[in-house]
C-alpha atoms as a PDB file:
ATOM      1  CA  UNK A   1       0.000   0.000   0.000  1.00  0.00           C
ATOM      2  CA  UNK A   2       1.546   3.064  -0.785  1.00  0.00           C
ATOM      3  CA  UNK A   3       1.314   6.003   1.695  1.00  0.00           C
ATOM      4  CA  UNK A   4      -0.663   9.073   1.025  1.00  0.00           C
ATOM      5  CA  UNK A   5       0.921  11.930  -0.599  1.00  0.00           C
ATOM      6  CA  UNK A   6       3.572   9.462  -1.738  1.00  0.00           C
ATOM      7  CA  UNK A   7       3.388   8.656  -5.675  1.00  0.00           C
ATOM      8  CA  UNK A   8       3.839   5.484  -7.063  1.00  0.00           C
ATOM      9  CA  UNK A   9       6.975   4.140  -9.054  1.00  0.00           C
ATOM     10  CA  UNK A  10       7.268   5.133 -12.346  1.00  0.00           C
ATOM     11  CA  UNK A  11       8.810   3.496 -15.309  1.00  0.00           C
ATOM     12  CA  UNK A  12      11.080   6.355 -15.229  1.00  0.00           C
ATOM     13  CA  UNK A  13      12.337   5.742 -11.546  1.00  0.00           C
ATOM     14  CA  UNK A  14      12.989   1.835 -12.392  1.00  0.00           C
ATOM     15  CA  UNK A  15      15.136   2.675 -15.179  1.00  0.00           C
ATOM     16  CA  UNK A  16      16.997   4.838 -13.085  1.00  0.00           C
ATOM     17  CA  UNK A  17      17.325   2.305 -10.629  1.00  0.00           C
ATOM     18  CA  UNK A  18      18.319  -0.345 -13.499  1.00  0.00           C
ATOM     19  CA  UNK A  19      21.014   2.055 -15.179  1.00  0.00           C
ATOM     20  CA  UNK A  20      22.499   3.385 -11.178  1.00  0.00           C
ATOM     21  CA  UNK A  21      22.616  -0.394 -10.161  1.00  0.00           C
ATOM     22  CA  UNK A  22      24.578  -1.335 -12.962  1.00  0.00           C
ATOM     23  CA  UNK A  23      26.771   1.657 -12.790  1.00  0.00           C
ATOM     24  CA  UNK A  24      27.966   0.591  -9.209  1.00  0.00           C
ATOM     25  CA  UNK A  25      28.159  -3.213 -10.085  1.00  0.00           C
ATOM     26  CA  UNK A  26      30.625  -1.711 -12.550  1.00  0.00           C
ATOM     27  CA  UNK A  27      32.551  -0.114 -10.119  1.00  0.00           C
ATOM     28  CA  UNK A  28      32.633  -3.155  -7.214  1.00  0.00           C
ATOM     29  CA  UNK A  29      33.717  -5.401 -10.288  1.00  0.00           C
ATOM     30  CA  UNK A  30      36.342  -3.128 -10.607  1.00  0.00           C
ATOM     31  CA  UNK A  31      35.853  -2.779 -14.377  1.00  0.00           C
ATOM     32  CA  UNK A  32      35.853   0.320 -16.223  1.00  0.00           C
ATOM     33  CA  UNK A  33      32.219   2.026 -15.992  1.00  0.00           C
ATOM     34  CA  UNK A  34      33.359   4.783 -18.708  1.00  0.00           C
ATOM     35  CA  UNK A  35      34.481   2.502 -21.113  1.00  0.00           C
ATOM     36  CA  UNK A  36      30.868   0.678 -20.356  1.00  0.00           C
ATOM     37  CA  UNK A  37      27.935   3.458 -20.955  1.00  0.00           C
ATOM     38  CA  UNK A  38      27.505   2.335 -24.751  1.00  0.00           C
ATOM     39  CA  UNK A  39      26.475  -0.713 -23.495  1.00  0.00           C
ATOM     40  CA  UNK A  40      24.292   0.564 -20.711  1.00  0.00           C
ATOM     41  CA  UNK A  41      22.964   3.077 -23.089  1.00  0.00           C
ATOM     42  CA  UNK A  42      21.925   0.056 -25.940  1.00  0.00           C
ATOM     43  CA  UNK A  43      20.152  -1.757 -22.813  1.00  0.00           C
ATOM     44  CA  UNK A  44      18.302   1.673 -22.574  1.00  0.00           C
ATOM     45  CA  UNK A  45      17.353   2.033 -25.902  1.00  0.00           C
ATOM     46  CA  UNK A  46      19.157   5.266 -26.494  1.00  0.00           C
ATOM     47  CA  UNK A  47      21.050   6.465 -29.884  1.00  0.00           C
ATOM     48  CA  UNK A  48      23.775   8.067 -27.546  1.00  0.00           C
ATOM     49  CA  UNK A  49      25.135   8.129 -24.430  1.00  0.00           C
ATOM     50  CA  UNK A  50      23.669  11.543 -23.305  1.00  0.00           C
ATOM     51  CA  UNK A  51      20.274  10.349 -23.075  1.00  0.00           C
ATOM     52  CA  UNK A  52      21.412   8.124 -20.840  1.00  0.00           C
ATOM     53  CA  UNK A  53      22.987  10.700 -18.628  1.00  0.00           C
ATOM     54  CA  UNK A  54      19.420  11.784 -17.492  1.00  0.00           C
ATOM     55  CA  UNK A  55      18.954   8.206 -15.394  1.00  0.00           C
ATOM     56  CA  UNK A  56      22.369   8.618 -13.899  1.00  0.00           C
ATOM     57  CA  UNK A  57      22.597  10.578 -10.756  1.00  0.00           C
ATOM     58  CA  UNK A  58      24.913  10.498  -7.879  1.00  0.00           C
ATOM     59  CA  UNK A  59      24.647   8.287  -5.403  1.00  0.00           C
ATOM     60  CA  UNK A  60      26.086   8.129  -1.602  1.00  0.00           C
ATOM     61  CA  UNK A  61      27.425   4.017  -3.306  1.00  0.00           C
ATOM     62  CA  UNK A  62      28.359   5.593  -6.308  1.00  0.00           C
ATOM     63  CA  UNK A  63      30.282   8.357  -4.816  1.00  0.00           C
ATOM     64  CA  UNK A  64      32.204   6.019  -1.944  1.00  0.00           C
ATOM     65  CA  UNK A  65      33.056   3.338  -4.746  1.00  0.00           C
ATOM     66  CA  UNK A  66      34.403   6.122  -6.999  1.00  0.00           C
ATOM     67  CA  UNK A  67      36.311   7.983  -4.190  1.00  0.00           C
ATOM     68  CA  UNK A  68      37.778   4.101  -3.240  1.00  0.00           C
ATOM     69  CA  UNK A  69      38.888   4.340  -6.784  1.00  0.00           C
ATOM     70  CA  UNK A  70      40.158   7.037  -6.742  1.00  0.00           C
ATOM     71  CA  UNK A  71      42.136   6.549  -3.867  1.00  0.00           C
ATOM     72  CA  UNK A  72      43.278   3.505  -5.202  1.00  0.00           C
ATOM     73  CA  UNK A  73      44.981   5.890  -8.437  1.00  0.00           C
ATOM     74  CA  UNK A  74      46.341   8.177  -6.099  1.00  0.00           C
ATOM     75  CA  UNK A  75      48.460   5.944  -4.054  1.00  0.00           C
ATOM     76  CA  UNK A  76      49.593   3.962  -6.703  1.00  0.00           C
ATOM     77  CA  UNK A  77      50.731   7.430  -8.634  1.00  0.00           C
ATOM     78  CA  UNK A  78      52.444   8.727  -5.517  1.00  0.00           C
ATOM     79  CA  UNK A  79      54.209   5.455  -5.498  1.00  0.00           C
ATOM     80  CA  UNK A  80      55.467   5.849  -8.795  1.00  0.00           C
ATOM     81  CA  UNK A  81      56.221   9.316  -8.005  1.00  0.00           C
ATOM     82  CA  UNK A  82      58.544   8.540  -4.962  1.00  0.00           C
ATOM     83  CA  UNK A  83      60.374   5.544  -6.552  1.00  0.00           C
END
């Protein structure tokens, strides 16, 4: 039962849900999301990869798993950097 005053899903928030899910599976498989979007963007239906932009917003998950990334990058450049 859903709540009064709250609306219901919409397709739009499941394919949000779809395209931010598989953006931070991405990420914990440690594979390249970037290189990726095409392929999320076919699954989509879209011609490009900017009208798949819309579905993609930042997420507390998505922004830990890209700071651990990042993190990652940094330490091994400042490793480089000192040897």
């Amino acid at each position: 039962m859903i709540p009064p005053g709250v609306s219901p899903p919409r397709l739009h928030d499941l394919r949000h849900s779809c395209a931010v899910g598989t953006l931070a599976r991405w990420y914990r498989d440690g594979g390249d999301p970037q290189a990726r979007l095409h392929i999320l963007s076919t699954f989509l239906g879209h011609v490009d990869i900017n009208s798949t932009a819309i579905y993609l917003t930042t997420t507390p998950e998505l922004l830990d798993l890209a700071n651990r990334r990042f993190e990652a990058f940094a330490a091994a450049t400042l490793r480089e950097g000192l040897a």
